[in-house]
Protein backbone atom coordinates (compact mmCIF):
# COMPACT_ATOMS: atom_id res chain seq x y z
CA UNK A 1 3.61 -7.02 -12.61
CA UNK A 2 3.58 -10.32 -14.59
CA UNK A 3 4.91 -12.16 -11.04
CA UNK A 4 1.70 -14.51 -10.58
CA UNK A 5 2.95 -18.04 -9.80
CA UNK A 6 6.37 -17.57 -10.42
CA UNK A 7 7.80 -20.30 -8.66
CA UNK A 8 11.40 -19.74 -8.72
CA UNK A 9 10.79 -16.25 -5.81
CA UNK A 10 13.14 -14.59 -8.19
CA UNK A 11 10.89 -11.07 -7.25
CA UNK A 12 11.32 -11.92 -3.06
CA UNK A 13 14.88 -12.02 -3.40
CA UNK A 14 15.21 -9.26 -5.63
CA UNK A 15 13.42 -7.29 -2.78
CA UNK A 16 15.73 -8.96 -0.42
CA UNK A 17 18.54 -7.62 -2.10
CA UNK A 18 17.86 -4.15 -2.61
CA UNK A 19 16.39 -3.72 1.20
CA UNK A 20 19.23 -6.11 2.78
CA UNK A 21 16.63 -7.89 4.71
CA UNK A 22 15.40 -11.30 4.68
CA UNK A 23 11.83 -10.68 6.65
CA UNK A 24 10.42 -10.34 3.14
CA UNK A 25 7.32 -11.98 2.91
CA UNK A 26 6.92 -14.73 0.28
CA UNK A 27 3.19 -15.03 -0.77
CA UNK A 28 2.65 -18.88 -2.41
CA UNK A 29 3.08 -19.53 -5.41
CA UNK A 30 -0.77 -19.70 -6.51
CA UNK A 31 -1.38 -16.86 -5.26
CA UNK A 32 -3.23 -14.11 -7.48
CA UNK A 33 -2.22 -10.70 -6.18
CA UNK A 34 1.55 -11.40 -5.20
CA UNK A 35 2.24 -7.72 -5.56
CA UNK A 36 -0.21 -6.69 -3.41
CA UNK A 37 1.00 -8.77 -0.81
CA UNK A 38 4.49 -7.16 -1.17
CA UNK A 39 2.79 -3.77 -1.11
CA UNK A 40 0.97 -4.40 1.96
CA UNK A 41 4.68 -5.23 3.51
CA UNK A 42 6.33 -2.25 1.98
CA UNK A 43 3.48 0.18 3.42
CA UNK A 44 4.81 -0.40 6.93
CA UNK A 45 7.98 0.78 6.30
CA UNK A 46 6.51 4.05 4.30
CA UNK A 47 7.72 2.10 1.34
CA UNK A 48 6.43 1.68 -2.27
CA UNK A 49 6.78 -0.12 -5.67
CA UNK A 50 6.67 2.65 -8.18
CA UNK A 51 6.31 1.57 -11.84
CA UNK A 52 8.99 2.48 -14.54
CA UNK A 53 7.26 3.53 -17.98
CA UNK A 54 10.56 2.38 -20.01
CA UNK A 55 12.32 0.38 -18.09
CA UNK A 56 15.08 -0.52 -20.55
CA UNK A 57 15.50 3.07 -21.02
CA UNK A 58 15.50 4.17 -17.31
CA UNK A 59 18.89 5.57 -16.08
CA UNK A 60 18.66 5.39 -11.95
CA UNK A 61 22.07 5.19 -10.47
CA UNK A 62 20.47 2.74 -7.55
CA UNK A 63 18.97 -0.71 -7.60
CA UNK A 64 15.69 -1.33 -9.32
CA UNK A 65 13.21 -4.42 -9.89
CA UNK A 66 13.08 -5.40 -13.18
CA UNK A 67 10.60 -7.90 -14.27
CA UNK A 68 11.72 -9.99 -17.40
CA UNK A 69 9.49 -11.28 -19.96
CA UNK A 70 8.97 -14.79 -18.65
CA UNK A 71 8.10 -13.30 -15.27
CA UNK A 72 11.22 -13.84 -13.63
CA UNK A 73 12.80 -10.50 -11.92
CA UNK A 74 16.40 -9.22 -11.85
CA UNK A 75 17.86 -6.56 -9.97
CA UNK A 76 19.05 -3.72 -12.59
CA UNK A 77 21.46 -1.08 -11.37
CA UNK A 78 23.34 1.95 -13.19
CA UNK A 79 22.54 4.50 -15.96
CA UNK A 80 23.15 3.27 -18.14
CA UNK A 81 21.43 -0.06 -16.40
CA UNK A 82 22.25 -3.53 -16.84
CA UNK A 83 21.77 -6.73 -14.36
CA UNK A 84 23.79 -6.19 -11.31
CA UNK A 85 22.04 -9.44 -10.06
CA UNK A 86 19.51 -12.14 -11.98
CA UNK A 87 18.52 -15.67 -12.83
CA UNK A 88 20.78 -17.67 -14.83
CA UNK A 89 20.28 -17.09 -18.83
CA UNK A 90 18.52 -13.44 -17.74
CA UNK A 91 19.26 -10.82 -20.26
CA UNK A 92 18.67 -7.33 -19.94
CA UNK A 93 17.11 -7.08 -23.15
CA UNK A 94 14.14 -9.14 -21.87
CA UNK A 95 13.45 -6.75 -19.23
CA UNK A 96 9.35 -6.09 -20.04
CA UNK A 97 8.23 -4.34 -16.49
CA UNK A 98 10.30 -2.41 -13.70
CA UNK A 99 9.71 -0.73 -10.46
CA UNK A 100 11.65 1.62 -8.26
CA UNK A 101 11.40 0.82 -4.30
CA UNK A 102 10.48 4.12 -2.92
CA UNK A 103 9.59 6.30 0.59
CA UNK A 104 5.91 7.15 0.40
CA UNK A 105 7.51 10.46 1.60
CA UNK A 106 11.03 11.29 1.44
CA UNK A 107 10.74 13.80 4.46
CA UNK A 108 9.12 11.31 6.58
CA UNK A 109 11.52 8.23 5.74
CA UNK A 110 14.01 8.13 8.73
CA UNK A 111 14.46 5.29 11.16
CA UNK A 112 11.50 6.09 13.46
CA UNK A 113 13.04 7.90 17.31
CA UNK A 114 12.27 5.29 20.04
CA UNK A 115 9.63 7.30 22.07
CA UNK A 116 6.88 6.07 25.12
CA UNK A 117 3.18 6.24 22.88
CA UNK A 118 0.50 7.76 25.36
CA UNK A 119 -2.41 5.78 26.42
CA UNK A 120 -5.46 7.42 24.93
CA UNK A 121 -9.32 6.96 24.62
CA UNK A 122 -11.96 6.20 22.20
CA UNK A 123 -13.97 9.88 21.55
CA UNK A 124 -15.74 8.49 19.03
CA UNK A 125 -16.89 5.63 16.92
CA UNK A 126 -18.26 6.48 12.93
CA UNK A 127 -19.54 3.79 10.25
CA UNK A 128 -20.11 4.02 6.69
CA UNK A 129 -23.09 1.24 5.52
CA UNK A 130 -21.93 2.10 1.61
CA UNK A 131 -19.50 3.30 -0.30
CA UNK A 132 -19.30 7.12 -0.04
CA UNK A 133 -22.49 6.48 1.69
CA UNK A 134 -23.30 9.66 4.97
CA UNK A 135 -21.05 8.36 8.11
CA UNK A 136 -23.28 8.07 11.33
CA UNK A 137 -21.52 7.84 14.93
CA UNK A 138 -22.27 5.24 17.16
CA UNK A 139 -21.84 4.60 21.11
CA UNK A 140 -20.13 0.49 20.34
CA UNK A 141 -19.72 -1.24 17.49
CA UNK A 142 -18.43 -5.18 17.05
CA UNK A 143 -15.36 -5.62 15.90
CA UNK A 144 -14.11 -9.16 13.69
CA UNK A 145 -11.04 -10.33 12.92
CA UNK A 146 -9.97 -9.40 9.33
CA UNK A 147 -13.42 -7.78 8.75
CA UNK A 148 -13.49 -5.29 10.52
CA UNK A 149 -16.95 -3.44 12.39
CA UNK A 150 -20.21 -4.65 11.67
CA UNK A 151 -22.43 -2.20 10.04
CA UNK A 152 -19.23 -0.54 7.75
CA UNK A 153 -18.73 -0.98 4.65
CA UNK A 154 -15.56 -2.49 4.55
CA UNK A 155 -17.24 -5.38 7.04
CA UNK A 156 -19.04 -6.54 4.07
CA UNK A 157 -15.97 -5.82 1.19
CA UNK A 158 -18.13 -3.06 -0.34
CA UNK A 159 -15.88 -0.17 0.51
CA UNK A 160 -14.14 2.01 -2.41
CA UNK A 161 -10.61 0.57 -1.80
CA UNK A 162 -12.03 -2.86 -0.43
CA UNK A 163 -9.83 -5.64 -1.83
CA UNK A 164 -9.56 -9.75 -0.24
CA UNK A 165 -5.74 -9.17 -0.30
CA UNK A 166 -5.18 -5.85 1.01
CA UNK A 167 -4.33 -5.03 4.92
CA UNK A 168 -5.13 -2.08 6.47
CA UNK A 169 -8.76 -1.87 5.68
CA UNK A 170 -10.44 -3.34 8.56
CA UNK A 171 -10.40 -0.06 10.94
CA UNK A 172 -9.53 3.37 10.14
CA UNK A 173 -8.65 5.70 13.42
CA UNK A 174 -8.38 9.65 13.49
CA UNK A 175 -7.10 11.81 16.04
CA UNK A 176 -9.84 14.38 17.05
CA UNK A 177 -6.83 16.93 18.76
CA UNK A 178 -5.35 17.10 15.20
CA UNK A 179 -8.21 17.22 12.55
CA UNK A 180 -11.27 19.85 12.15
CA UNK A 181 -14.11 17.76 11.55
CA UNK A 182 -13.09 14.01 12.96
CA UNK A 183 -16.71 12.53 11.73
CA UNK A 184 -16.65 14.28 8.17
CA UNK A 185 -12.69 12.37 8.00
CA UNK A 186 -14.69 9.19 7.37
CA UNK A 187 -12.01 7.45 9.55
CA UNK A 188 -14.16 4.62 12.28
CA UNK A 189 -12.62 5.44 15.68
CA UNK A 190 -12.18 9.15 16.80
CA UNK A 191 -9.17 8.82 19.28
CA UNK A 192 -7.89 11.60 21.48
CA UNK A 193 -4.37 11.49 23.42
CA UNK A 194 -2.41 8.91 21.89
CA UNK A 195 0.53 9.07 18.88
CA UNK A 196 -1.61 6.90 15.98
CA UNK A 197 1.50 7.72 13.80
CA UNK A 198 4.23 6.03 16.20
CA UNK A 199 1.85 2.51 16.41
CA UNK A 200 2.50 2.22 12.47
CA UNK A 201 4.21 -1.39 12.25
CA UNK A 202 3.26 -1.75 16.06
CA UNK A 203 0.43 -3.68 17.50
CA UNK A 204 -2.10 -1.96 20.21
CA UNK A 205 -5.94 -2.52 21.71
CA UNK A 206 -8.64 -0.74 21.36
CA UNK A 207 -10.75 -1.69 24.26
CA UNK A 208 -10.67 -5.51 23.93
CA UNK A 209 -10.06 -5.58 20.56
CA UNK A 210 -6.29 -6.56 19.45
CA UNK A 211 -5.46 -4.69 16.18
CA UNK A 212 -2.02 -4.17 14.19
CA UNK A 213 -1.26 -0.80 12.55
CA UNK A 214 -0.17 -1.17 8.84
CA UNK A 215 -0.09 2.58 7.51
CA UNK A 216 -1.34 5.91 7.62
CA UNK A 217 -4.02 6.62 6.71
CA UNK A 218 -3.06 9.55 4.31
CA UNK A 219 -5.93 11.31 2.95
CA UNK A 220 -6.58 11.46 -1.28
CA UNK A 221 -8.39 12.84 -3.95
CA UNK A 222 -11.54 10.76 -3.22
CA UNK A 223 -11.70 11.52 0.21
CA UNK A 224 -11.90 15.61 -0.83
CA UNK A 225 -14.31 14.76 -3.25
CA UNK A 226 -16.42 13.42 -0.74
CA UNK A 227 -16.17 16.12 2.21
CA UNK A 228 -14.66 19.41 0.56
CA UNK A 229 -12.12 21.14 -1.40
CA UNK A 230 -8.93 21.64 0.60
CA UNK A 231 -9.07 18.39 3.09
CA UNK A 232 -6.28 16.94 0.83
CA UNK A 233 -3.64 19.43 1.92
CA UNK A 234 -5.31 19.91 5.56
CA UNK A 235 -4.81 15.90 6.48
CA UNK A 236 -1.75 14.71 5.12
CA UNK A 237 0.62 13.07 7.80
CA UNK A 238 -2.21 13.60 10.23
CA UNK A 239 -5.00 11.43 8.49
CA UNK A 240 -5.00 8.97 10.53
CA UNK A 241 -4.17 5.30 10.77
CA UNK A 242 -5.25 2.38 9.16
CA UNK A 243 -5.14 -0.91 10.70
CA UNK A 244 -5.76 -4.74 10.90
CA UNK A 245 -8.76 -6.05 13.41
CA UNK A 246 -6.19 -9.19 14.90
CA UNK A 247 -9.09 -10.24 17.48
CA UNK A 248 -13.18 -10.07 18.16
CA UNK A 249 -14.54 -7.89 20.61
CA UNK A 250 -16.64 -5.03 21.12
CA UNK A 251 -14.91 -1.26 20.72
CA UNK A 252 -17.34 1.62 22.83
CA UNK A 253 -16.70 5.04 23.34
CA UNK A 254 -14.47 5.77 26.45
CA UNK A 255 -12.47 2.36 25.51
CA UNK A 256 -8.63 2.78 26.25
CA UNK A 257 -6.35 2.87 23.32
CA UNK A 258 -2.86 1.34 23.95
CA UNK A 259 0.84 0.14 22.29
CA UNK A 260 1.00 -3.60 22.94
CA UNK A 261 5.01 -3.45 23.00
């Protein structure tokens, strides 16, 4: 998305508009990966930007992002589309990029029942030193705010999907009543009695350790080409969390895993 620097937030308020809410995050205007920032914010809500091929030839009788050629964005609508809302002088015909706002899963993408989340406990703790490197468990492991555990890869950025702008790589957790082989899911904590789905937009503690969940942490093709054939189907909705490390502070086995609110 050509959105870098675009000073005018013409993309935040398309997003605005189409989700009728104004807790839209609005990264600053140097920053490089604006759209990742966005993505990050859409994950919590099982949300996505999906990219159009042909925009000026897609026919979707909802609202859509398109991105105009100066980098501007305008909220198309209709099939055939045109600019239900957009910057002044914005033509459709200058429409260069668009994406469709999107669940992750359309099963999955009702308003979330409000339910109590069991406490639960740590069964396990697993790090990775390299990318697709063997996992190894351990009995504790440190914990660092926006880094993650020390000894993992994604402590040190060198993890497959490692990126400085992404959320939700600091701590993976799994829940061992719900997976086969809990060690061979690559997730870091092995947890055992609590609802990892329901703390998705939620914060919680591991132990000490204050951390924020920001997806789940569905398994993909990489993950079953590390481990074997069939742990694609056999994981998804129950693969797990991923989550941001909000505080330092050692995690150990037997720890207590809890909602915050």
């Amino acid at each position: 998305m050509r959105t870098s620097g675009t000073p005018d937030g013409s993309v935040r308020a398309c997003l605005v508009a189409i989700l009728e809410r104004d807790d839209v995050p609005a990264p600053p205007a140097d920053h490089p990966e604006p759209l990742t920032v966005w993505r990050n914010w859409l994950g919590i809500l099982g949300l996505g930007l999906v990219p159009i091929d042909e925009p000026r030839a897609f026919n979707w009788p909802g609202p859509w992002v398109a991105v105009l050629a100066d980098g501007r964005a305008a909220v198309a609508f209709g099939a055939p589309p045109g600019l239900a809302w957009a910057p002044p002088g914005a033509r459709f015909e200058d429409v260069v990029e668009g994406f469709v706002i999107a669940p992750a899963d359309v099963a999955l993408w009702t308003p979330p029942a409000p339910h109590a989340v069991a406490e639960g406990r740590v069964e396990g703790l697993v790090l990775a030193a390299v990318a697709e490197g063997p996992p190894h468990t351990v009995d504790e492991a440190i914990a660092h705010a926006g880094r993650g555990l020390e000894g993992d890869r994604y402590f040190d950025g060198r993890g497959t999907f490692s990126n400085t702008y992404a959320r939700g790589h600091d701590l993976t957790l799994v829940d061992a009543g719900l997976v086969g082989d809990a060690v061979g899911s690559r997730r870091n904590v092995i947890t055992r009695g609590i609802d990892l789905n329901a703390l998705v937009g939620r914060r919680f503690t591991v132990g000490d350790v204050e951390c924020f969940g920001q997806r789940l942490c569905e398994p993909c093709a990489h993950l079953e080409r590390l481990t074997e054939p069939g742990v694609l189907r056999a994981l998804v909705h129950i693969g797990g969390l991923r989550a941001d490390v909000l505080s330092d502070g050692t995690i150990r086995v037997g720890d207590a895993v809890r909602a915050s609110d």
